[in-house]
PDB file of N, CA and C in Angstrom:
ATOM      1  N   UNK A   1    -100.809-206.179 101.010  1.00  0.00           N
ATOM      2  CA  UNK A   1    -101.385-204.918 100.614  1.00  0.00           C
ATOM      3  C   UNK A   1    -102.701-205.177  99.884  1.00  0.00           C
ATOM      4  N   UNK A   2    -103.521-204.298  99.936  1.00  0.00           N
ATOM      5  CA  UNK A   2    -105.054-204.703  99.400  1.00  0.00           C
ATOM      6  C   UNK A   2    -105.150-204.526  97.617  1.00  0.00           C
ATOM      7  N   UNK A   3    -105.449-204.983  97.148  1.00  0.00           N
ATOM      8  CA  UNK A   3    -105.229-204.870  95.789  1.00  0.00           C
ATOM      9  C   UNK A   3    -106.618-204.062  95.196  1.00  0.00           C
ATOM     10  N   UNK A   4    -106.891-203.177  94.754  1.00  0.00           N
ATOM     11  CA  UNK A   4    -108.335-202.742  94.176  1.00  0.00           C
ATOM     12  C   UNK A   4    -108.373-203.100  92.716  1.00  0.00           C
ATOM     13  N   UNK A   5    -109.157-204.353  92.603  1.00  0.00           N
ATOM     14  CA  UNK A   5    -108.995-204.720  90.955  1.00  0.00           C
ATOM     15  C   UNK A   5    -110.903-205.606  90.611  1.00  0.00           C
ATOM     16  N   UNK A   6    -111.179-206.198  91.591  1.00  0.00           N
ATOM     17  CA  UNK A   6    -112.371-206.657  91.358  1.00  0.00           C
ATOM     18  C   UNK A   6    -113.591-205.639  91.962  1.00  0.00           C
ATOM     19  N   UNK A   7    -114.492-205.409  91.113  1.00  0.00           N
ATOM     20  CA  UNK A   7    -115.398-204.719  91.434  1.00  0.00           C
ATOM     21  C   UNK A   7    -116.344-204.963  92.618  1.00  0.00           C
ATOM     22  N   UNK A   8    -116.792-206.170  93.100  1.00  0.00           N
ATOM     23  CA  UNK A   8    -117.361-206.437  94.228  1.00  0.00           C
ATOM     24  C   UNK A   8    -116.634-206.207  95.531  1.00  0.00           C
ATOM     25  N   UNK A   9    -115.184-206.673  95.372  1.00  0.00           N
ATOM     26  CA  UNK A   9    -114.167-206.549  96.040  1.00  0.00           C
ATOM     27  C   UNK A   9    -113.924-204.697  96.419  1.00  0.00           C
ATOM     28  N   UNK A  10    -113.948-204.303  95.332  1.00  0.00           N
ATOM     29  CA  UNK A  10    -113.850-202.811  95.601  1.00  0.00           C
ATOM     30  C   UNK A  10    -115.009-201.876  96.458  1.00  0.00           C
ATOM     31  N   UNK A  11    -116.295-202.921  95.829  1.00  0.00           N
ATOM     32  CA  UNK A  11    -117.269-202.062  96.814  1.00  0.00           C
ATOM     33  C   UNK A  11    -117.390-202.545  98.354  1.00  0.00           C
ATOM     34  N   UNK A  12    -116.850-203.563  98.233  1.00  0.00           N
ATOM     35  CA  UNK A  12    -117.032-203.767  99.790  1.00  0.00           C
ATOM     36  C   UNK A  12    -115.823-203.227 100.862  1.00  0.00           C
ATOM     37  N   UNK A  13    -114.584-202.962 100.398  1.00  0.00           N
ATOM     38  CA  UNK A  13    -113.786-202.013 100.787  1.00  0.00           C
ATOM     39  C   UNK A  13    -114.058-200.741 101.061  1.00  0.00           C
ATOM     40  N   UNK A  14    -114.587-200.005  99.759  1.00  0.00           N
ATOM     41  CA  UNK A  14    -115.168-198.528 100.052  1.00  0.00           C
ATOM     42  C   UNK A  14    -116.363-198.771 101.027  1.00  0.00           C
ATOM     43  N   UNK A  15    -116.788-199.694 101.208  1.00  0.00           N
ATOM     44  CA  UNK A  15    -118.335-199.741 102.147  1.00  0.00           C
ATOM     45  C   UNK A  15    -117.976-199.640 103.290  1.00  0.00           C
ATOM     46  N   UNK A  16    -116.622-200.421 103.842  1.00  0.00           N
ATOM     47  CA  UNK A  16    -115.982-200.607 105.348  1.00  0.00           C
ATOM     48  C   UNK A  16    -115.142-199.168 105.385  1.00  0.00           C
ATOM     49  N   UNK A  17    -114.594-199.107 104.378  1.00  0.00           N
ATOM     50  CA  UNK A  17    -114.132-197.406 104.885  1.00  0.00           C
ATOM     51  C   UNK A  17    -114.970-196.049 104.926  1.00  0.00           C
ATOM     52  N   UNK A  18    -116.298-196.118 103.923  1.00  0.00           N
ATOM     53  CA  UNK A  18    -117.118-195.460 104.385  1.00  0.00           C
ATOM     54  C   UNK A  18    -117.921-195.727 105.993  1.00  0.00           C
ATOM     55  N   UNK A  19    -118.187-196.919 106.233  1.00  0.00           N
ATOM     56  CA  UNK A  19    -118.137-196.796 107.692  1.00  0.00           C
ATOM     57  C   UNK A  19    -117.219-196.146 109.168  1.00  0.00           C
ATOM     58  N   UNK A  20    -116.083-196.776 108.395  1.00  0.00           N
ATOM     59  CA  UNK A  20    -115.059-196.172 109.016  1.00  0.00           C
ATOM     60  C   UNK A  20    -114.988-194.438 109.725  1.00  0.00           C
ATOM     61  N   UNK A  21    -114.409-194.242 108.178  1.00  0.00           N
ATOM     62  CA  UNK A  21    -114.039-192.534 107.963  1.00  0.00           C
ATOM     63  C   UNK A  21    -115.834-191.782 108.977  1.00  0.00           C
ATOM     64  N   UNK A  22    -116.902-192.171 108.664  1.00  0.00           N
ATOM     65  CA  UNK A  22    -118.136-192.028 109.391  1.00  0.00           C
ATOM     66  C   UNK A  22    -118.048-191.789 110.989  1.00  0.00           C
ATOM     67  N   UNK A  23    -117.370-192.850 111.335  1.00  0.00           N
ATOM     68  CA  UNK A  23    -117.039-193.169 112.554  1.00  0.00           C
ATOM     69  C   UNK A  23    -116.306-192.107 113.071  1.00  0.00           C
ATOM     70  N   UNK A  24    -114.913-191.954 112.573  1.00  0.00           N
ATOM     71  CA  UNK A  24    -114.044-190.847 112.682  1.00  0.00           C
ATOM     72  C   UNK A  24    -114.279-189.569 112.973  1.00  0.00           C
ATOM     73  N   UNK A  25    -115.354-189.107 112.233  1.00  0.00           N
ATOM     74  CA  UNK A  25    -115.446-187.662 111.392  1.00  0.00           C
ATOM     75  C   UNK A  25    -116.757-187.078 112.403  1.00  0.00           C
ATOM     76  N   UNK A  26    -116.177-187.426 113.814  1.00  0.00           N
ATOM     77  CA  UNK A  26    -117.443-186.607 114.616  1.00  0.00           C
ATOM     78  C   UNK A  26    -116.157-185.986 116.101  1.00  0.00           C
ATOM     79  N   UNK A  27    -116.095-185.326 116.406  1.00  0.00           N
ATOM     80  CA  UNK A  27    -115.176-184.612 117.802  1.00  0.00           C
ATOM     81  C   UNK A  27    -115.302-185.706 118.798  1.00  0.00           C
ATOM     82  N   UNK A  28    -116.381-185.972 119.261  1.00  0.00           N
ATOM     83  CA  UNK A  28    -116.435-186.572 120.785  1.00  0.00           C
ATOM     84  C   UNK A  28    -116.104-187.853 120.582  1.00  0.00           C
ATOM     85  N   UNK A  29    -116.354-188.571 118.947  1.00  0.00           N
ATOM     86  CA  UNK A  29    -115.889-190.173 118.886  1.00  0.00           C
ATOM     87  C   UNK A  29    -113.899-190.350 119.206  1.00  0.00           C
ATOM     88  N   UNK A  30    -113.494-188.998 118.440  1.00  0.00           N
ATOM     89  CA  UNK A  30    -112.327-188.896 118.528  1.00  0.00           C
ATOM     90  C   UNK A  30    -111.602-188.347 119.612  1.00  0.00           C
ATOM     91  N   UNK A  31    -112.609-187.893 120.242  1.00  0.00           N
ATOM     92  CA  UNK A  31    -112.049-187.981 121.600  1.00  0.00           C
ATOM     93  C   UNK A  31    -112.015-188.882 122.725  1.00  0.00           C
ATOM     94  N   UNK A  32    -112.818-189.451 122.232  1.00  0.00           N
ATOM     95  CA  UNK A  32    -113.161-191.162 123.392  1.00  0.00           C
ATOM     96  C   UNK A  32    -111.823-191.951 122.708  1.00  0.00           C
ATOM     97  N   UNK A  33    -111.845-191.718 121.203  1.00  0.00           N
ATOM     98  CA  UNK A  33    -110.766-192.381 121.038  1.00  0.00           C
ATOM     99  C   UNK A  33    -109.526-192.336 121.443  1.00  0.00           C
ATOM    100  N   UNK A  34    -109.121-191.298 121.569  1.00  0.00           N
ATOM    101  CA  UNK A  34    -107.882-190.814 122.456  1.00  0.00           C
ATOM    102  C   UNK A  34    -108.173-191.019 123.543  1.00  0.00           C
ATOM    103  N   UNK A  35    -109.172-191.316 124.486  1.00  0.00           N
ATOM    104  CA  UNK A  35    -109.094-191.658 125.578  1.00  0.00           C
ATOM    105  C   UNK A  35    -108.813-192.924 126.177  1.00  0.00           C
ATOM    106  N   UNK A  36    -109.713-193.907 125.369  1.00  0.00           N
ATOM    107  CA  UNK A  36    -109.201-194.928 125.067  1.00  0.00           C
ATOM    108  C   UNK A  36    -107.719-195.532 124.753  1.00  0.00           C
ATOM    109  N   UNK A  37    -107.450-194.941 123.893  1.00  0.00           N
ATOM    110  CA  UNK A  37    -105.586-195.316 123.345  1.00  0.00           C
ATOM    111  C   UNK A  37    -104.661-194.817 124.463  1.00  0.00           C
ATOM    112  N   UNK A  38    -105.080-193.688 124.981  1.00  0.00           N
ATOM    113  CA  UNK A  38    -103.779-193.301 126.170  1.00  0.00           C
ATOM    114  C   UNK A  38    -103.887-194.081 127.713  1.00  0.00           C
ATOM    115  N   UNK A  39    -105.414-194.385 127.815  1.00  0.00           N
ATOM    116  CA  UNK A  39    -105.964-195.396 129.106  1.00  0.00           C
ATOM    117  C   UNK A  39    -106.261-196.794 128.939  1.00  0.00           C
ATOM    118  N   UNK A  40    -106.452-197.229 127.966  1.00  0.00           N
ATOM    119  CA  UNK A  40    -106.143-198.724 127.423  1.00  0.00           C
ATOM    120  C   UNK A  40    -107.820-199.221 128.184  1.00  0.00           C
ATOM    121  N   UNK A  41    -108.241-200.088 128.578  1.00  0.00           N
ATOM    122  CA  UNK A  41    -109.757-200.872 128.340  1.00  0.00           C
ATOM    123  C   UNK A  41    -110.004-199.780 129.710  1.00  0.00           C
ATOM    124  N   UNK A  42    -111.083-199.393 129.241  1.00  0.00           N
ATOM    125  CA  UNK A  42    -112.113-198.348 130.111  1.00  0.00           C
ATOM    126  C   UNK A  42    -113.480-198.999 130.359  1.00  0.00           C
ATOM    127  N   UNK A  43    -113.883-198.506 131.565  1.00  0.00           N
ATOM    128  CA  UNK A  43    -115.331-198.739 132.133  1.00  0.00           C
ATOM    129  C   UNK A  43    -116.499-197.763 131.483  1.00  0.00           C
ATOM    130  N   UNK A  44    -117.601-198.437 131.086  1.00  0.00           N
ATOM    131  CA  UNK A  44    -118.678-196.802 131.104  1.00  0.00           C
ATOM    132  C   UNK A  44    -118.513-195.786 131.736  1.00  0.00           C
ATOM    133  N   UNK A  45    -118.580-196.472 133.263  1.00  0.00           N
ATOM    134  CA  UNK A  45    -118.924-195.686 134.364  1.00  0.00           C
ATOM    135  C   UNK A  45    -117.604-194.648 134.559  1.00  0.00           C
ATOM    136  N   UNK A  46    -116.358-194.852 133.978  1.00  0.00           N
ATOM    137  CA  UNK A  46    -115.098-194.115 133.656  1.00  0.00           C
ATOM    138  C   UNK A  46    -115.336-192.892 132.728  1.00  0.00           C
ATOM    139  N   UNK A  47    -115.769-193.181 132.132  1.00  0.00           N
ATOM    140  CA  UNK A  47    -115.479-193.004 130.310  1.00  0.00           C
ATOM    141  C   UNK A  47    -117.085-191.220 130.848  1.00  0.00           C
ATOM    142  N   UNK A  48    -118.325-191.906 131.047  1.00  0.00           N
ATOM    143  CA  UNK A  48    -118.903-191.169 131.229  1.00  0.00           C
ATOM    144  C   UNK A  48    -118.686-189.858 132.286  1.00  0.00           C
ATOM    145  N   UNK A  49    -117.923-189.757 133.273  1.00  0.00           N
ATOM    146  CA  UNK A  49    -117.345-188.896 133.945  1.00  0.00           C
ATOM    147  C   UNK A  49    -116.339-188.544 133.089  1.00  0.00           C
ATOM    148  N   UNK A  50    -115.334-189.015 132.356  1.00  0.00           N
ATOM    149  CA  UNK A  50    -114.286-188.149 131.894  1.00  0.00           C
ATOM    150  C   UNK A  50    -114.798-187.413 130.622  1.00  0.00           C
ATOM    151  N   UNK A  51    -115.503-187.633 129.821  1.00  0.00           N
ATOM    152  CA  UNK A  51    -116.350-187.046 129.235  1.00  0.00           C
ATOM    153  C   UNK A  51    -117.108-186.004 129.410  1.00  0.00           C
ATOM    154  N   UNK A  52    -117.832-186.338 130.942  1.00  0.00           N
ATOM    155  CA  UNK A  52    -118.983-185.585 131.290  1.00  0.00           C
ATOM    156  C   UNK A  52    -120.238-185.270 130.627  1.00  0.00           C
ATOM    157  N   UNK A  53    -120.769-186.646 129.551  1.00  0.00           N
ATOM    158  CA  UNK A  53    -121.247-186.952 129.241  1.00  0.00           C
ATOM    159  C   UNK A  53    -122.708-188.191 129.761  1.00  0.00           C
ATOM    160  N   UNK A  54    -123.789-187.605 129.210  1.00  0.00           N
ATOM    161  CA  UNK A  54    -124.847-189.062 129.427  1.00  0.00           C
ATOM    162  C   UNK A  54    -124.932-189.923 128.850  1.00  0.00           C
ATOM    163  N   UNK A  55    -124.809-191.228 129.871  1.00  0.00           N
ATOM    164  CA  UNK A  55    -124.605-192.297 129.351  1.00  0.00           C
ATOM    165  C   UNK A  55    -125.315-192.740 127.961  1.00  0.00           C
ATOM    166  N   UNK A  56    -126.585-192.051 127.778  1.00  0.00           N
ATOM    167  CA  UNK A  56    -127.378-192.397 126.370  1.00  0.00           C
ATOM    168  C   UNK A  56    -126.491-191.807 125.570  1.00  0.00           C
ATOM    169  N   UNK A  57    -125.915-190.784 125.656  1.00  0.00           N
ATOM    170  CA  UNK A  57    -124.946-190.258 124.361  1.00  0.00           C
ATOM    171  C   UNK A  57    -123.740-190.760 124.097  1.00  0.00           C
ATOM    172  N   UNK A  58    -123.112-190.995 125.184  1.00  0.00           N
ATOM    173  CA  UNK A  58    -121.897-191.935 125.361  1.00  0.00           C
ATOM    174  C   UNK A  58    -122.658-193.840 124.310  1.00  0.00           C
ATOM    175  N   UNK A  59    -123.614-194.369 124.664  1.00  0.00           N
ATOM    176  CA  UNK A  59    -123.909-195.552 124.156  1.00  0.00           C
ATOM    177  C   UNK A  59    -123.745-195.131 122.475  1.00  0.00           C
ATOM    178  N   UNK A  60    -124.546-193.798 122.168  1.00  0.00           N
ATOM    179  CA  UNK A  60    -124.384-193.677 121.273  1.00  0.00           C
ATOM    180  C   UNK A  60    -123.203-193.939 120.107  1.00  0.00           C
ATOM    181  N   UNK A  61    -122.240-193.064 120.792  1.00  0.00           N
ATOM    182  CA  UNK A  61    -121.181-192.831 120.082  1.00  0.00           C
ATOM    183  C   UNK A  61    -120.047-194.003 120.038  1.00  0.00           C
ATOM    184  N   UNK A  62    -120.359-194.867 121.443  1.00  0.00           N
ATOM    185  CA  UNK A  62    -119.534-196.249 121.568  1.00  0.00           C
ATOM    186  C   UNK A  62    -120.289-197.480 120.109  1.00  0.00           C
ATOM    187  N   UNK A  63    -121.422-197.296 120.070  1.00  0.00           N
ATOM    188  CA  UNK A  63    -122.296-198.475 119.360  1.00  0.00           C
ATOM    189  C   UNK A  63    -121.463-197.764 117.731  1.00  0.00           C
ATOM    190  N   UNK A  64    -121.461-196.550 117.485  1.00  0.00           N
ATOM    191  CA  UNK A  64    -120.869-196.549 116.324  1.00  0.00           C
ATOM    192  C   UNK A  64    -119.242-197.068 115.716  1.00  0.00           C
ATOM    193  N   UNK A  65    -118.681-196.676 116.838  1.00  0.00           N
ATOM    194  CA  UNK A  65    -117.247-196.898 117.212  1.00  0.00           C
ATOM    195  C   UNK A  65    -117.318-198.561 117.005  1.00  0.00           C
ATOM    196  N   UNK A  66    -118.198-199.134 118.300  1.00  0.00           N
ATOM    197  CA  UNK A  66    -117.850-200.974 117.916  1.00  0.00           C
ATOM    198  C   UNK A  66    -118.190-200.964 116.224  1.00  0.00           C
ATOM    199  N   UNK A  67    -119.794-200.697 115.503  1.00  0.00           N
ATOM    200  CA  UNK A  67    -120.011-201.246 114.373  1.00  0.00           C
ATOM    201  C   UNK A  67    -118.860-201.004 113.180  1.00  0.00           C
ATOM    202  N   UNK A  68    -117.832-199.682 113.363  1.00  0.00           N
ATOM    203  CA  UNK A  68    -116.940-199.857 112.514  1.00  0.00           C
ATOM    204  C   UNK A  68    -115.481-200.762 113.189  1.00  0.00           C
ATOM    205  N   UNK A  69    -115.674-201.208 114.196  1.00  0.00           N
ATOM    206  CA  UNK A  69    -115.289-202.094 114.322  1.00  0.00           C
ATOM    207  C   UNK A  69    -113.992-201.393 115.190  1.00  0.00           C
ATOM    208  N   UNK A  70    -113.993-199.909 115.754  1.00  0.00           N
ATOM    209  CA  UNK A  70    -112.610-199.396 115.759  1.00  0.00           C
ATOM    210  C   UNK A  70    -112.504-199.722 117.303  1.00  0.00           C
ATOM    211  N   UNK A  71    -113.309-200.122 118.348  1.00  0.00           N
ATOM    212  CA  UNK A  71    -113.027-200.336 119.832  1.00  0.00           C
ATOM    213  C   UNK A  71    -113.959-201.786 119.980  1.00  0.00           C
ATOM    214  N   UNK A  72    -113.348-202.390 120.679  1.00  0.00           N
ATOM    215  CA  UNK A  72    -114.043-203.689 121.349  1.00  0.00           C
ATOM    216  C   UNK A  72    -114.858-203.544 122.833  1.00  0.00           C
ATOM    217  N   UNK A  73    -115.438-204.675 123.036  1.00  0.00           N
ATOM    218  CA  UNK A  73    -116.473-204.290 124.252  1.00  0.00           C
ATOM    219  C   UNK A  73    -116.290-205.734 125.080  1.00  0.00           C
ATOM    220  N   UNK A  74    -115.974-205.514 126.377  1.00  0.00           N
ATOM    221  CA  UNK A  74    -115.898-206.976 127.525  1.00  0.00           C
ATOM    222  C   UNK A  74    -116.933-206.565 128.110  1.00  0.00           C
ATOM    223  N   UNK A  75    -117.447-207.289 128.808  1.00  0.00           N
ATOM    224  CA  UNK A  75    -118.655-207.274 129.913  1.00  0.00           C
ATOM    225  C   UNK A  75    -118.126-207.782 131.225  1.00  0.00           C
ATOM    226  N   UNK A  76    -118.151-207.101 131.972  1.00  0.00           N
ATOM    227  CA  UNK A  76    -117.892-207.853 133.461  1.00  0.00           C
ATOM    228  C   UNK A  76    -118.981-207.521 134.097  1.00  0.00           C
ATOM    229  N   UNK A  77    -119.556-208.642 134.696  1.00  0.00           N
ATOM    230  CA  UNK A  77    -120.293-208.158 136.002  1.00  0.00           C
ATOM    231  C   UNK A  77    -121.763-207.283 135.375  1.00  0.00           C
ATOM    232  N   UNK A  78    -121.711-206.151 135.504  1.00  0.00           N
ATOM    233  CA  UNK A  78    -123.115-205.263 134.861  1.00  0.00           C
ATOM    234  C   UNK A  78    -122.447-203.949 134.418  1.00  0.00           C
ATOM    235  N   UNK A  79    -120.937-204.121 134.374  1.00  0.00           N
ATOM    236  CA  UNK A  79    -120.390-202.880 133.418  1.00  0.00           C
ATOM    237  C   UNK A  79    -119.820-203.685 132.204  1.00  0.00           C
ATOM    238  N   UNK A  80    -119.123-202.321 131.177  1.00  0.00           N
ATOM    239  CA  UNK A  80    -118.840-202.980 129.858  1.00  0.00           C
ATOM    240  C   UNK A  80    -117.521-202.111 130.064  1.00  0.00           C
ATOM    241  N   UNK A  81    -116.863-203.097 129.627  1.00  0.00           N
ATOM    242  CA  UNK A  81    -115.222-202.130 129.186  1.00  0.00           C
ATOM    243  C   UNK A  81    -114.854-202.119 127.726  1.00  0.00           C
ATOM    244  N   UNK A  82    -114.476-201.324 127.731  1.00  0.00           N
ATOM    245  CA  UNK A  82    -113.994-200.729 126.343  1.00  0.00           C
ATOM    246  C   UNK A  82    -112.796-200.122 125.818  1.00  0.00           C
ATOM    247  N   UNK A  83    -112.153-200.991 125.027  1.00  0.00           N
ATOM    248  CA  UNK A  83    -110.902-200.591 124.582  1.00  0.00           C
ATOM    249  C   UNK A  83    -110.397-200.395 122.937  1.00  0.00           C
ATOM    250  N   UNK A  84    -109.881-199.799 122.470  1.00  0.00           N
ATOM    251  CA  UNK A  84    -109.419-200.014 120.639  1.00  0.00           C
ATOM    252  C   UNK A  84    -109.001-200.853 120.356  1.00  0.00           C
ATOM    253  N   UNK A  85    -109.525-200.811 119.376  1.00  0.00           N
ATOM    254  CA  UNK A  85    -109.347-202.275 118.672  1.00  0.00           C
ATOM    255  C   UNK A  85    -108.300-202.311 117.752  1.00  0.00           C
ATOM    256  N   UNK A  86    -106.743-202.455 118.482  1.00  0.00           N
ATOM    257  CA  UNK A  86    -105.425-202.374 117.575  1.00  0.00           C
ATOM    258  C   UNK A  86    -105.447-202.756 116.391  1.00  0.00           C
ATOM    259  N   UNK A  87    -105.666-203.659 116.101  1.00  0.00           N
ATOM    260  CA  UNK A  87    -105.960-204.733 114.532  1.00  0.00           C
ATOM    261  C   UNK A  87    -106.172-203.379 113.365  1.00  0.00           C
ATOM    262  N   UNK A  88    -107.565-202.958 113.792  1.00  0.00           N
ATOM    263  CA  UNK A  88    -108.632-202.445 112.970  1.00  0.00           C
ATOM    264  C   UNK A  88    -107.540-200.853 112.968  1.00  0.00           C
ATOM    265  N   UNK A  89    -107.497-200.471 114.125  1.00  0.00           N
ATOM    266  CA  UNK A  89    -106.851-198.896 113.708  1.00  0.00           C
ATOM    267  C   UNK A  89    -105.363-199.276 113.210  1.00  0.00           C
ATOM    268  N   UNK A  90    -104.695-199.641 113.376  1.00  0.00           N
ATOM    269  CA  UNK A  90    -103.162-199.911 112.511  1.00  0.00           C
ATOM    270  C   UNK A  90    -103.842-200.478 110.919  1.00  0.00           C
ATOM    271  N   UNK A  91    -104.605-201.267 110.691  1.00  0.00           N
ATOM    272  CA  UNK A  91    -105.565-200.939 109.364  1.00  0.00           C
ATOM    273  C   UNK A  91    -105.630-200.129 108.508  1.00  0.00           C
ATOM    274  N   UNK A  92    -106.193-199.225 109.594  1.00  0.00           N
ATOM    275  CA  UNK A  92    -106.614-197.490 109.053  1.00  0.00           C
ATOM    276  C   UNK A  92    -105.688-197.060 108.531  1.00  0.00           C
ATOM    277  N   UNK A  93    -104.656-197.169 109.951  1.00  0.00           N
ATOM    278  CA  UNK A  93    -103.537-195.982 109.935  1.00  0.00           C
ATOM    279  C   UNK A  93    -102.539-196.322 109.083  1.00  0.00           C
ATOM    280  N   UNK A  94    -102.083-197.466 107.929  1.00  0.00           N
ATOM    281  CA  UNK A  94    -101.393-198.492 107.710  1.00  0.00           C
ATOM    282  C   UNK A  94    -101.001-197.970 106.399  1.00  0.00           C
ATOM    283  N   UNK A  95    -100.342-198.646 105.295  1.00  0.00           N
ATOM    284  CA  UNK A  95    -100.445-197.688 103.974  1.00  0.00           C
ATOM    285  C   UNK A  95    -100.822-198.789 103.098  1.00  0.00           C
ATOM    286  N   UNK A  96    -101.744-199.424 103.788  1.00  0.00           N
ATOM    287  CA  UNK A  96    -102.979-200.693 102.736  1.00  0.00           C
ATOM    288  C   UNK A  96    -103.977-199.686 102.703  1.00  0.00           C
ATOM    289  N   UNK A  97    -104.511-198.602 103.594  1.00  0.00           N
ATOM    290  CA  UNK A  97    -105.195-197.410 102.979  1.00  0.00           C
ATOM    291  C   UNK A  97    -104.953-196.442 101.488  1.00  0.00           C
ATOM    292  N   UNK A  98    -103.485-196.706 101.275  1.00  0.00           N
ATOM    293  CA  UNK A  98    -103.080-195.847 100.039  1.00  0.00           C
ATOM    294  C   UNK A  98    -103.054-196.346  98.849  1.00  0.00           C
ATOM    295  N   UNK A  99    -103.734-197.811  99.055  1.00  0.00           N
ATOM    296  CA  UNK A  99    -104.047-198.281  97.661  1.00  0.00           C
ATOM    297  C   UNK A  99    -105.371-197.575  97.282  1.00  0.00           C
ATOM    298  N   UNK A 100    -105.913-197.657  98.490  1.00  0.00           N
ATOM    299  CA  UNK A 100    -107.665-196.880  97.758  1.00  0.00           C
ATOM    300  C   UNK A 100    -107.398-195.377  96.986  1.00  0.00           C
ATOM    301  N   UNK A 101    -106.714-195.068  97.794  1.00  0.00           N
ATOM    302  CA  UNK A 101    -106.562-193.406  97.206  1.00  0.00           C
ATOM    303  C   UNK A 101    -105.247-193.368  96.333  1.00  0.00           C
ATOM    304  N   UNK A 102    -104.600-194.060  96.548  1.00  0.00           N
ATOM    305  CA  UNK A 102    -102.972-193.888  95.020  1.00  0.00           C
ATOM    306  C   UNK A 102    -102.754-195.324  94.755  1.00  0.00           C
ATOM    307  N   UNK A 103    -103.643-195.472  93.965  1.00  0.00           N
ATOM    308  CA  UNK A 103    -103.429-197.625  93.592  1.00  0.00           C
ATOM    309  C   UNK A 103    -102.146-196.855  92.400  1.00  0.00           C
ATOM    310  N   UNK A 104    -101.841-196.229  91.956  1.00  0.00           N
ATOM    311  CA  UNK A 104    -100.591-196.025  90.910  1.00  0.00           C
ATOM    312  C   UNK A 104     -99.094-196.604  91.817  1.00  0.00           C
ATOM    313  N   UNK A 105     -99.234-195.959  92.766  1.00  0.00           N
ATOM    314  CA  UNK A 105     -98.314-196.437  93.443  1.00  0.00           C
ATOM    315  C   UNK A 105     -97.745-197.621  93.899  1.00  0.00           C
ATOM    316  N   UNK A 106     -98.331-198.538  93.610  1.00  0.00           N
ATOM    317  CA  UNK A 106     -98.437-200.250  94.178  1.00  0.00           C
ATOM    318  C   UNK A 106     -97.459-200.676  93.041  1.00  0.00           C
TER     319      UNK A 106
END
């Protein structure tokens, strides 16, 4: 469980979950995300039709998604696949999150 007790330590936690929660807190990221989790590693060329989205907006919203780290990226060939990044969202979703917000509880 994450302990919040050193101050450097603390800001760099709130820094990755402010990235995070960032990431989250837009409709279409969270909907790629669900698309992702129910279809498991997706193509652009997938992802942008089920969307019905352009690919510049789609890059968009994927480049934020990798930098918080919540989907991974393969390259095959001259497409990119893209899938969640289990690790990082069981993280999120985990109750090492409820030290940040109820450290009484620990």
């Amino acid at each position: 469980m994450v302990k919040i007790d050193d101050t450097c330590a603390t800001k760099e936690i709130f820094k990755n979950y402010e990235i995070i929660f960032k990431a989250l807190a837009d409709q279409k990221r969270l909907h790629l995300l669900n698309i992702l989790s129910v279809n498991g590693s997706s193509c652009v060329c997938d992802l942008i039709e089920e969307l019905d989205m352009p690919q510049s907006k789609l890059s968009y919203h994927l480049k934020i998604l990798l930098n918080a780290n919540l989907i991974t990226k393969e390259t095959k060939g001259t497409w990119s696949y893209y899938e969640v990044n289990e690790e990082q969202m069981n993280a999120v979703l985990s109750n090492d999150l409820c030290c940040v917000f109820k450290p009484s509880n620990n």
